[in-house]
Structure formats: structure tokens, C-alpha cells
N, C-alpha and C. Protein backbone atom coordinates (compact mmCIF):
# COMPACT_ATOMS: atom_id res chain seq x y z
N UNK A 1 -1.31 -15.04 11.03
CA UNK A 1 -2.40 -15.93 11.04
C UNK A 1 -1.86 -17.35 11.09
N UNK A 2 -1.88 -18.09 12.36
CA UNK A 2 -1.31 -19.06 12.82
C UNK A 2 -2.64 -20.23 12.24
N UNK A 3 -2.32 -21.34 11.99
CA UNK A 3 -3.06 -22.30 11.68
C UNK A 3 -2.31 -23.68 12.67
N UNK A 4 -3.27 -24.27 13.19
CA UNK A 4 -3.06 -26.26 13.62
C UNK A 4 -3.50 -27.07 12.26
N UNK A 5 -2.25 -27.82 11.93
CA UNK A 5 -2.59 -28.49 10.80
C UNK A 5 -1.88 -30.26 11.14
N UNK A 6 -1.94 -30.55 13.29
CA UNK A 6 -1.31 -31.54 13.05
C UNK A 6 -2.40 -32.73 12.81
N UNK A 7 -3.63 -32.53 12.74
CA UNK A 7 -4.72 -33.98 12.20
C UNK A 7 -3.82 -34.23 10.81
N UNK A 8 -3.81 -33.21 10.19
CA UNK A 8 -3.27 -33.55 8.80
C UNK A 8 -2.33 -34.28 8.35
N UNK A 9 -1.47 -34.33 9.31
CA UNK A 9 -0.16 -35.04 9.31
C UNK A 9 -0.29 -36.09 9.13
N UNK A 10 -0.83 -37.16 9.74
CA UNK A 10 -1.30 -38.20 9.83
C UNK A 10 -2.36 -38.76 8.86
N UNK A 11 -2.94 -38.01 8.34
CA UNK A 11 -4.33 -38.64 8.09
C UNK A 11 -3.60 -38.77 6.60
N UNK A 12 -4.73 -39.50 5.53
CA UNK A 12 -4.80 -40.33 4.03
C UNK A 12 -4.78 -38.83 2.97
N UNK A 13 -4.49 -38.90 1.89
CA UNK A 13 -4.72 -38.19 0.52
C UNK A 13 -6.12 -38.27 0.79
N UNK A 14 -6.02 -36.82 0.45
CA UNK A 14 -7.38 -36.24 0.20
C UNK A 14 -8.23 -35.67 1.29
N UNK A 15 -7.80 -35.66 2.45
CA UNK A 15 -8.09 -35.03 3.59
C UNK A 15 -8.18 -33.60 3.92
N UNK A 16 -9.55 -33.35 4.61
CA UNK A 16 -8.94 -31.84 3.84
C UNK A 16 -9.63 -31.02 5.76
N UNK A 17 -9.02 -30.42 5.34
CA UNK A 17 -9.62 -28.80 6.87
C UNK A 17 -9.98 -27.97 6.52
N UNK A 18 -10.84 -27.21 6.83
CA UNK A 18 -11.55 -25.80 6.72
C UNK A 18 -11.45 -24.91 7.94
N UNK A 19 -10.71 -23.65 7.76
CA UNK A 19 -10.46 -22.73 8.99
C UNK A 19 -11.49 -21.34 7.68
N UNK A 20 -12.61 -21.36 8.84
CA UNK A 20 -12.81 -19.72 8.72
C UNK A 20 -12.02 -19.02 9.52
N UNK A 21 -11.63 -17.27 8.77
CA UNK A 21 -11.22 -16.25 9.09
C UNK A 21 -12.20 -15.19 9.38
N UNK A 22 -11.83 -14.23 10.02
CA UNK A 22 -12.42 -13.07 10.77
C UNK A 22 -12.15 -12.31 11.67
N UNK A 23 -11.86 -11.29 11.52
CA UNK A 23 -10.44 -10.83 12.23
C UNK A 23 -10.57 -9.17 11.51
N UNK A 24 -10.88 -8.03 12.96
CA UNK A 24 -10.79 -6.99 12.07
C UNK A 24 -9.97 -6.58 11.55
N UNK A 25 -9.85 -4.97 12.42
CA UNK A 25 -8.72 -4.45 11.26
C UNK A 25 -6.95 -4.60 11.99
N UNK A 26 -6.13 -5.20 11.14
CA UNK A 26 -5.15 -6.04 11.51
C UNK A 26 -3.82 -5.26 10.75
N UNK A 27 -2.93 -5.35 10.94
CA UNK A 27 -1.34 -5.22 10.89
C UNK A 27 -1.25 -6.26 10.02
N UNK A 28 -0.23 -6.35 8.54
CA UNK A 28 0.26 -6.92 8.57
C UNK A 28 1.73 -6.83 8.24
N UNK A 29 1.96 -5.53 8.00
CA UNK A 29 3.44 -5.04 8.40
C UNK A 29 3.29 -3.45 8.89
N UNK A 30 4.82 -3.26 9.00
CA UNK A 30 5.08 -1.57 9.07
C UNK A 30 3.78 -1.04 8.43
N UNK A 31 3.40 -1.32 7.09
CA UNK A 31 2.96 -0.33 6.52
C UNK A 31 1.57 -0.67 5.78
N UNK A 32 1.21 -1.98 5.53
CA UNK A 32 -0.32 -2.04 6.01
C UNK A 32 -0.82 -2.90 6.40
N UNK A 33 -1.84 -2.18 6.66
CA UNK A 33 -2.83 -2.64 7.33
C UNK A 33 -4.29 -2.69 6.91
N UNK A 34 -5.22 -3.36 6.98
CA UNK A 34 -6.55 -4.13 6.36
C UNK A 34 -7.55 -4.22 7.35
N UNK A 35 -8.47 -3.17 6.86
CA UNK A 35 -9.88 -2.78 8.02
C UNK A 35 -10.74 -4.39 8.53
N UNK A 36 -10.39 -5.07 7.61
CA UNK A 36 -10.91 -6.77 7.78
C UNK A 36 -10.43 -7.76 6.92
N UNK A 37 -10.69 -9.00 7.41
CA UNK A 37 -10.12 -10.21 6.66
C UNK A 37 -11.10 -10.87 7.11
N UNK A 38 -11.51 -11.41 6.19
CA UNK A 38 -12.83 -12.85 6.30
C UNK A 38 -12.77 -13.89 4.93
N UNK A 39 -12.85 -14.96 5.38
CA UNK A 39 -12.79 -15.90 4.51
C UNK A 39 -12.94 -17.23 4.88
N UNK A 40 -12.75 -17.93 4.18
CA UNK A 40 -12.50 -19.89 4.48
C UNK A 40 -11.14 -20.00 3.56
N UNK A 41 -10.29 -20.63 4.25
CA UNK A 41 -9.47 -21.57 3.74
C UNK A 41 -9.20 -22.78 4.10
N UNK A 42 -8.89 -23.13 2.61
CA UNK A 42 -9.34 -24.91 2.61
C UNK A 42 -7.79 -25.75 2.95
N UNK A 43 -7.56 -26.66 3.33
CA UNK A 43 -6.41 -27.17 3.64
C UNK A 43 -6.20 -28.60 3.48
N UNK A 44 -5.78 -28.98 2.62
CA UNK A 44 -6.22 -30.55 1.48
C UNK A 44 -4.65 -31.36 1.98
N UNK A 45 -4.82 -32.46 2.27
CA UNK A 45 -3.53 -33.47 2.54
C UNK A 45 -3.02 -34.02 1.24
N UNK A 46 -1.82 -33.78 0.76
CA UNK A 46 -1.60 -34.61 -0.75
C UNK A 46 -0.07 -35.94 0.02
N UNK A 47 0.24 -36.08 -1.31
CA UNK A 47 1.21 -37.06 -0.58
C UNK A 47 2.48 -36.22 0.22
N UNK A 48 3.20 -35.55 -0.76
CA UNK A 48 4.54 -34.95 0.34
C UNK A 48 4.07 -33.62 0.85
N UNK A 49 2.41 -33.21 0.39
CA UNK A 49 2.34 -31.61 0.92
C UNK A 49 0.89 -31.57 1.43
N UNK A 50 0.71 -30.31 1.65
CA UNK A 50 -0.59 -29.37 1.81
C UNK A 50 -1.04 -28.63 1.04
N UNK A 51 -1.91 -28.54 0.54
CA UNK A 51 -2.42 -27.73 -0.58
C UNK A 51 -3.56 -26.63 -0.07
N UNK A 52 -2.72 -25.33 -0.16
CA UNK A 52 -4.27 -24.38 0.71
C UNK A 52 -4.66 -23.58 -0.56
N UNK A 53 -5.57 -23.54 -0.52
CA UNK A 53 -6.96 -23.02 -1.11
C UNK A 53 -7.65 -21.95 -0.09
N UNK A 54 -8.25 -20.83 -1.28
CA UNK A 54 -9.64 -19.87 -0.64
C UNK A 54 -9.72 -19.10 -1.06
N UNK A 55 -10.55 -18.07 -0.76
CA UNK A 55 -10.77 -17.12 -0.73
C UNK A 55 -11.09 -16.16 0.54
N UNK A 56 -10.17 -14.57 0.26
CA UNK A 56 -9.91 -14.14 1.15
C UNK A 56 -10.65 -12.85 1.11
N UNK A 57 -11.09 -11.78 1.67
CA UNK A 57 -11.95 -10.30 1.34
C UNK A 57 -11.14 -9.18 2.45
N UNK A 58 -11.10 -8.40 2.16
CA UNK A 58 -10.51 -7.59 2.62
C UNK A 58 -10.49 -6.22 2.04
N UNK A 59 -10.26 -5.11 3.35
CA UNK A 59 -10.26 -3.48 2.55
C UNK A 59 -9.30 -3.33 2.94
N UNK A 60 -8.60 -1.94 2.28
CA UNK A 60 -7.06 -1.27 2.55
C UNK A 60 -7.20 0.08 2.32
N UNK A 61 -6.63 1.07 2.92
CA UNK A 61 -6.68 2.19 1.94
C UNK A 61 -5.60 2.43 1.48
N UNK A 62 -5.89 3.48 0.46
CA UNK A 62 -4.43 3.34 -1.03
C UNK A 62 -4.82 4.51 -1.05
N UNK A 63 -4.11 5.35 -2.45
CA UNK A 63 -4.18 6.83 -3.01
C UNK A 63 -5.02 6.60 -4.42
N UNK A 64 -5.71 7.53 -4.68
CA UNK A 64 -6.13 7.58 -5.79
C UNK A 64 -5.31 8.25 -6.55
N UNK A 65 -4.52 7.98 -7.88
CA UNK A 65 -3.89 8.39 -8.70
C UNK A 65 -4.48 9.62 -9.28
N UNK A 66 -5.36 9.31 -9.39
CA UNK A 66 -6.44 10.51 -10.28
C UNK A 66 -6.68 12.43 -9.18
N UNK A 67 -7.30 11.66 -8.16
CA UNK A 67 -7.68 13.04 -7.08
C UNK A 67 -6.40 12.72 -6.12
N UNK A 68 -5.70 12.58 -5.83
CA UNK A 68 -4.65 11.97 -4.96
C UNK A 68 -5.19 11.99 -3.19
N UNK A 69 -6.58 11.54 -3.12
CA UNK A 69 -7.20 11.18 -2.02
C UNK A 69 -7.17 9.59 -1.71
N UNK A 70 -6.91 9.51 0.36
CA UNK A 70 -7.26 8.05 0.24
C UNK A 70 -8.57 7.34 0.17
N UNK A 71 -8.61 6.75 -0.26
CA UNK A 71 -9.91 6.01 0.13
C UNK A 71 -9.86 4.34 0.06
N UNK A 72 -10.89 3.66 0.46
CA UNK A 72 -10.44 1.97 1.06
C UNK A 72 -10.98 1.35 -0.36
N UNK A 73 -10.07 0.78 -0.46
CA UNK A 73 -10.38 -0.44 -1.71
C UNK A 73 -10.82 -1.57 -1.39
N UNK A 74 -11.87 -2.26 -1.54
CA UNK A 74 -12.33 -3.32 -1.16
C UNK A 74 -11.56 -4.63 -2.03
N UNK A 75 -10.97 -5.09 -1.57
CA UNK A 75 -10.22 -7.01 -1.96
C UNK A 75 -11.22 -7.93 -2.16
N UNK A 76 -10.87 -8.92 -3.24
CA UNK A 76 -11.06 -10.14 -2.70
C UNK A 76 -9.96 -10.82 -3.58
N UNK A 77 -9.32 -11.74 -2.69
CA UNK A 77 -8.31 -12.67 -2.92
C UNK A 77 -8.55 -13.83 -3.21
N UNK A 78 -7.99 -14.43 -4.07
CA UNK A 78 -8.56 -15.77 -4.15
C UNK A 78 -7.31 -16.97 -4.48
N UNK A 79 -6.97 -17.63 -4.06
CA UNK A 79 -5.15 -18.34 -3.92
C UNK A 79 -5.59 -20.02 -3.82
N UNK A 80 -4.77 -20.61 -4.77
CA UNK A 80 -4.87 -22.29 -5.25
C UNK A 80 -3.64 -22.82 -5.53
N UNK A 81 -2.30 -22.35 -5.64
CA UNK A 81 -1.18 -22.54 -5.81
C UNK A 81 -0.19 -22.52 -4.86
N UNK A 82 -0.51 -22.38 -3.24
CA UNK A 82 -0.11 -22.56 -2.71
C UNK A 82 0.25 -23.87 -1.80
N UNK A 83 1.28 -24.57 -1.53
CA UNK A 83 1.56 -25.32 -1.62
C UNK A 83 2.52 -25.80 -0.30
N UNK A 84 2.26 -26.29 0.47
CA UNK A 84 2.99 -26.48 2.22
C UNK A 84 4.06 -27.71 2.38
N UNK A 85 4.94 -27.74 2.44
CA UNK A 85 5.46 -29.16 2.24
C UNK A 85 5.48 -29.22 3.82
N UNK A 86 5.43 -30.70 3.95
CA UNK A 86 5.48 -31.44 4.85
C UNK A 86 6.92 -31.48 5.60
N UNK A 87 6.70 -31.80 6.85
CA UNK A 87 8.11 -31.89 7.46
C UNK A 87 8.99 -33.25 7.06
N UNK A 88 9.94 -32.93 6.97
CA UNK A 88 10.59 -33.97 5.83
C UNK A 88 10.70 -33.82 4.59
N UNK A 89 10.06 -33.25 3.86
CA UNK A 89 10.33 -32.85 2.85
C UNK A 89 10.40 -31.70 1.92
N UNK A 90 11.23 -31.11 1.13
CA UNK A 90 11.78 -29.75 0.19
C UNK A 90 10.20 -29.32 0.32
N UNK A 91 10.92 -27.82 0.50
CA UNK A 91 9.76 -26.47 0.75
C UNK A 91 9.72 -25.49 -0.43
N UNK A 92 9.13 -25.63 -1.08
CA UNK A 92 9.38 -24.47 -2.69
C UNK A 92 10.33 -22.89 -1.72
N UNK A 93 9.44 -23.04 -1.10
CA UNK A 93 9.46 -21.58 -0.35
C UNK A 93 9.77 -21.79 1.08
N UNK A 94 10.49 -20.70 1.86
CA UNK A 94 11.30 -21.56 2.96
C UNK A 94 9.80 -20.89 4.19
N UNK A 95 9.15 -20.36 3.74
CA UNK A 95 8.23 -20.16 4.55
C UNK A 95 6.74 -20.86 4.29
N UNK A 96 6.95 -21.78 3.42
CA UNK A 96 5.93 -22.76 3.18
C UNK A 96 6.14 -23.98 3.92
N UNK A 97 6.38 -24.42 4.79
CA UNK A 97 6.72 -25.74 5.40
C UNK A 97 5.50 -25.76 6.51
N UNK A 98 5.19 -26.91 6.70
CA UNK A 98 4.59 -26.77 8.00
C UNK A 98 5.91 -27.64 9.01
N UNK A 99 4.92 -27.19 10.38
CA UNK A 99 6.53 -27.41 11.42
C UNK A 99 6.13 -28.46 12.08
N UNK A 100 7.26 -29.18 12.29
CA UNK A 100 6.76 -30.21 12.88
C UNK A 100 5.81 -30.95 14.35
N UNK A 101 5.36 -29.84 14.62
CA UNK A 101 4.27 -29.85 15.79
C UNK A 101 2.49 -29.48 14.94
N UNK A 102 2.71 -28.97 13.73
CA UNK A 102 1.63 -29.19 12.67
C UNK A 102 1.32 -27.80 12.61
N UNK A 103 1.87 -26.76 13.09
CA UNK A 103 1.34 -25.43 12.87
C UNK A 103 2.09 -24.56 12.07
N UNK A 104 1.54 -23.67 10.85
CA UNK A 104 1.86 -22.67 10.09
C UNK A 104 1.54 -21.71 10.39
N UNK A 105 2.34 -20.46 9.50
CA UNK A 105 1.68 -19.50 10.05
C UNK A 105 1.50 -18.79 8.36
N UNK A 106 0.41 -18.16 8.03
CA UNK A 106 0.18 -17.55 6.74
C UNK A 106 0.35 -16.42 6.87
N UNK A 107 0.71 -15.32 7.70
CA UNK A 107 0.56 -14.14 7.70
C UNK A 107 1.46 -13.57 6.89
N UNK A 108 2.58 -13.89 6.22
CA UNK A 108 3.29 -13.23 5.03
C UNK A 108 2.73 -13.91 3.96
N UNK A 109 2.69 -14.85 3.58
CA UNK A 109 2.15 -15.12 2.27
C UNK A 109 0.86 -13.81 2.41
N UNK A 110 -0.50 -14.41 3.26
CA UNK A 110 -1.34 -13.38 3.33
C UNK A 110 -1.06 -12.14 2.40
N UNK A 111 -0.15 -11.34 3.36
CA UNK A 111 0.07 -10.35 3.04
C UNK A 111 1.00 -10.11 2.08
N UNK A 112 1.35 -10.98 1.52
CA UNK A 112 2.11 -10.91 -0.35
C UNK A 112 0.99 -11.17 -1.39
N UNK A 113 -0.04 -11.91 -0.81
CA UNK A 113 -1.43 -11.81 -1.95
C UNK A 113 -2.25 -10.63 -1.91
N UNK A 114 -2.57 -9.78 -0.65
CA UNK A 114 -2.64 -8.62 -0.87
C UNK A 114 -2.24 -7.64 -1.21
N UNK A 115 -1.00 -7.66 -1.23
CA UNK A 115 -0.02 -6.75 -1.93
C UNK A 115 -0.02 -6.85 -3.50
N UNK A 116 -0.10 -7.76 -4.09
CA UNK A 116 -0.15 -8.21 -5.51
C UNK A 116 -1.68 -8.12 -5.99
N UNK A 117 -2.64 -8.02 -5.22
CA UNK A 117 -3.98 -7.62 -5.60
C UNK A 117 -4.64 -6.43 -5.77
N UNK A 118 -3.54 -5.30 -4.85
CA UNK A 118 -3.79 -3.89 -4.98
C UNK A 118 -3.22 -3.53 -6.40
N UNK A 119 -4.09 -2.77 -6.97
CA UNK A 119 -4.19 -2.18 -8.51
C UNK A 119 -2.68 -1.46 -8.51
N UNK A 120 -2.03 -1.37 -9.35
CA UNK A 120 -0.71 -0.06 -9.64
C UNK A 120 -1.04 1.18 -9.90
N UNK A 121 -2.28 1.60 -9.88
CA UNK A 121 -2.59 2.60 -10.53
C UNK A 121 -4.42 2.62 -9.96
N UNK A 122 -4.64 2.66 -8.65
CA UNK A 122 -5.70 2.82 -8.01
C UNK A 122 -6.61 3.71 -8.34
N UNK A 123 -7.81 3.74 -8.36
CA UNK A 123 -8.63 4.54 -8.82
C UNK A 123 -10.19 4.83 -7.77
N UNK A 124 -10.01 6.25 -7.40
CA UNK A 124 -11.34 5.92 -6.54
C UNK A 124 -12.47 5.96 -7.38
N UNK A 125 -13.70 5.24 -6.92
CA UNK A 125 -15.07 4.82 -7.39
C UNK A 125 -15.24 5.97 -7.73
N UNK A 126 -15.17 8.14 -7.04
CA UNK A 126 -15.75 8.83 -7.49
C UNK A 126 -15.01 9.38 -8.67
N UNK A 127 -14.32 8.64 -9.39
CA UNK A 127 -13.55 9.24 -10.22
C UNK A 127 -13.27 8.21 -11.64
N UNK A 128 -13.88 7.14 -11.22
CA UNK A 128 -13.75 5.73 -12.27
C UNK A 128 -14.33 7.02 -14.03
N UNK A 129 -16.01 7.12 -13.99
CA UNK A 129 -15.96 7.57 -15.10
C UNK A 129 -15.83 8.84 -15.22
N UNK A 130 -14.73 9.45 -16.04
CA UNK A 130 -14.55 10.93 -15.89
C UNK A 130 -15.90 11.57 -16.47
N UNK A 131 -16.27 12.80 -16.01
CA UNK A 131 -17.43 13.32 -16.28
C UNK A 131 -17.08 14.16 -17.72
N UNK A 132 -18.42 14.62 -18.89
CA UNK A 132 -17.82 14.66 -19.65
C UNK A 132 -17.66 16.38 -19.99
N UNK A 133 -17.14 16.88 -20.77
CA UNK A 133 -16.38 17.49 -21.03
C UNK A 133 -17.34 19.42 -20.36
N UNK A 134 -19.00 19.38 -20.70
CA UNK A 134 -19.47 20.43 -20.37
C UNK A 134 -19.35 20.69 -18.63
N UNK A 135 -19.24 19.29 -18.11
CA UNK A 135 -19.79 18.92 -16.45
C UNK A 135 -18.60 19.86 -15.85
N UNK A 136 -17.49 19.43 -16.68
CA UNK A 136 -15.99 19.71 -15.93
C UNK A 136 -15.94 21.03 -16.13
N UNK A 137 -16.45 22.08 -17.63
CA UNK A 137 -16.45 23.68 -17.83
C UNK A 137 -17.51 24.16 -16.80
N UNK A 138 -18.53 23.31 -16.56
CA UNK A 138 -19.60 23.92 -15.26
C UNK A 138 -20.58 24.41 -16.68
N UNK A 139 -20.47 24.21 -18.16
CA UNK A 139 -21.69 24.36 -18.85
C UNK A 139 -23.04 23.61 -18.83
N UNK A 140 -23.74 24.62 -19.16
CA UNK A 140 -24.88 24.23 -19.57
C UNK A 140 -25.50 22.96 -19.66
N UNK A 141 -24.84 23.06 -21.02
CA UNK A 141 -25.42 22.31 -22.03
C UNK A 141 -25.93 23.33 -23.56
N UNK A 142 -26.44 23.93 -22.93
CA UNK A 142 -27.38 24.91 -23.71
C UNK A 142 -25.95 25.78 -24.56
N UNK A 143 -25.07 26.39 -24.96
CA UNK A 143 -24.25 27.22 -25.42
C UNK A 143 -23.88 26.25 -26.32
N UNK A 144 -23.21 26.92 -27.92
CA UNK A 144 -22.93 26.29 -28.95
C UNK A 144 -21.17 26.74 -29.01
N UNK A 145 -20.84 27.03 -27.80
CA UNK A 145 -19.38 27.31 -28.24
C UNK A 145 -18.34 26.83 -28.21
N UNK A 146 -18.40 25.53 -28.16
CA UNK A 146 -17.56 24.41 -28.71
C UNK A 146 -18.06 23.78 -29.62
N UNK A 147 -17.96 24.08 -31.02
CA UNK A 147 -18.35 23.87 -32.36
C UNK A 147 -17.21 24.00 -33.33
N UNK A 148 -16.74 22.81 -33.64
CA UNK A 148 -15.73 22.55 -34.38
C UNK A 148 -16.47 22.15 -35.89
N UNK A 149 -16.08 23.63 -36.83
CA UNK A 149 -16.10 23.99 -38.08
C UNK A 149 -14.79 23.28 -39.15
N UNK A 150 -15.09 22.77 -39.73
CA UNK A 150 -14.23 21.98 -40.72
C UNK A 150 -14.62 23.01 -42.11
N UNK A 151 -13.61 23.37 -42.74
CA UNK A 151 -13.47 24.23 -43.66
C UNK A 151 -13.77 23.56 -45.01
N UNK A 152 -14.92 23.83 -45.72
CA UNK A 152 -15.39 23.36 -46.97
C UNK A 152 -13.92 23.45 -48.15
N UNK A 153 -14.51 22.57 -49.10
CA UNK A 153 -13.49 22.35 -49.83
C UNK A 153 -12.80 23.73 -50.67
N UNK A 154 -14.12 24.22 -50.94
CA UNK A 154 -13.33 25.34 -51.93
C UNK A 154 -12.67 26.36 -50.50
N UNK A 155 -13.27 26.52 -49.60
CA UNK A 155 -12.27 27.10 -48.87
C UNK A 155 -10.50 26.68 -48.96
N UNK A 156 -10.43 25.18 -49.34
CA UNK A 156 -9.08 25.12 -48.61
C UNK A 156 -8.07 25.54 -49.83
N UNK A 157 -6.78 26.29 -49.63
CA UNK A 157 -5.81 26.93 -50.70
C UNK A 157 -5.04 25.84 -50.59
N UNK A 158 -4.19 25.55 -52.16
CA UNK A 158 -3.23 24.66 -52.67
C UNK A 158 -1.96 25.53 -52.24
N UNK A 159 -1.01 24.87 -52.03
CA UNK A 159 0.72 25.56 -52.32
C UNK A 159 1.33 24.48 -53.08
N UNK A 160 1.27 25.18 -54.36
CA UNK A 160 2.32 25.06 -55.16
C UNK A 160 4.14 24.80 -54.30
């Protein structure tokens, strides 16, 4: 995801750009890929940098830990700490710079905020609340045979 950011170059603190996104389902490496991306990101002029801002939405599919089925997880991303230095000057990150013709490209960051937004331990929606304990035997309801009897006192024997 290529961006033109050379107005920016030039222009005063506090200047800012807005690029909507929209874009179906997209690559962003070997190994995933995202049924959509839609969003606005904001793109603010400071003194030695760029400051991007937004929010991003997006689905993926993952495994459910639980049923070990895939199913698509719906995203939303939301990123304020990112930070572009200007040509001429130190880049936190060597892929944070903008170049000196004014264009970046976000598609790895992108796809390092989606990566860090997918859960470790995914869970599909049909499985969030486990059902409870008669649903899963296929009971009733109606049968008393899970009835946990606690043994009255004089029942219980001492050992010496």
C-alpha cells in the first residue's frame, strides 16, 4: 500500500492528508492474506516527521483452538505511534522513512499490525460460550443423575 506524501514535504506543522483505503481481498505475504481492508489514514506534517494515524478493518481466517476449524476473524486496527521520518533525517525504523520523491509504502508495517491483532489463542463465535454441561451429555434436563450427595456429619468416620 503505496502512499504520495510529496505536498507534505513542503508544507507547515500541522498539515495533515487523508487517504481512504479499500481494497479487497489482498496478499500481504506468503502466508496471509485479508478478505478486505478499509479505512482512513490520517497523515499529519510535524517538524522532522510524519505522523500516521487510523484506523484499519479487516478479516483473516485463522484456526479455532477450541473446534480446530477455520473461520474469518473480523479486525479492526487502530495505529497512532507510527512515525515517518523525513528525508534527511534518522528513521526509528529503516522502513519508516519517506523517500525522497514523497512516496511510502505501508504494506509491511500494515501487515505487522495485523499480525499483532490476531488473538494467540483464536476462538470461533460458535464456540465463545461453552454450552453447559446437560447440552454437551444430549440430557434432558429432566433426569436427577448428576446429584452430588455430601455425606452428613454423623456419617463421616474419625481415624485415630
Amino acid at each position: 500500500m503505496r502512499f504520495r506524501l510529496n505536498q507534505l514535504l513542503g508544507a507547515p506543522v500541522g498539515t495533515r492528508q487523508i487517504e481512504s483505503l479499500s481494497r479487497g481481498r489482498t496478499w500481504l505475504d506468503d502466508e496471509l492474506q485479508v478478505a478486505y481492508l478499509r479505512g482512513e489514514i490520517t497523515f499529519t506534517r510535524t517538524n522532522e516527521s510524519i505522523l500516521v494515524e487510523g484506523t484499519l478493518y479487516t478479516a483473516t481466517n485463522v484456526q479455532c483452538v477450541r473446534s480446530l476449524e477455520t473461520f474469518e476473524l473480523p479486525l479492526s486496527i487502530t495505529f497512532d505511534d507510527v512515525v515517518l521520518s523525513l528525508p534527511g533525517f534518522p528513521a526509528p525504523e529503516p522502513d519508516w522513512r519517506v523517500r525522497e520523491d514523497g512516496h511510502i509504502d505501508l504494506t509491511e508495517t500494515i501487515r505487522e499490525w495485523i499480525i499483532m491483532a490476531i488473538p494467540i489463542n483464536p476462538i470461533s463465535p460458535k464456540y465463545q460460550d461453552p454450552p453447559e454441561l446437560p447440552e454437551l451429555l444430549g440430557d434432558d434436563g429432566e433426569s436427577d443423575w448428576l446429584t452430588v450427595r455430601w455425606a452428613d456429619d454423623h456419617d463421616t468416620h474419625q481415624i485415630d
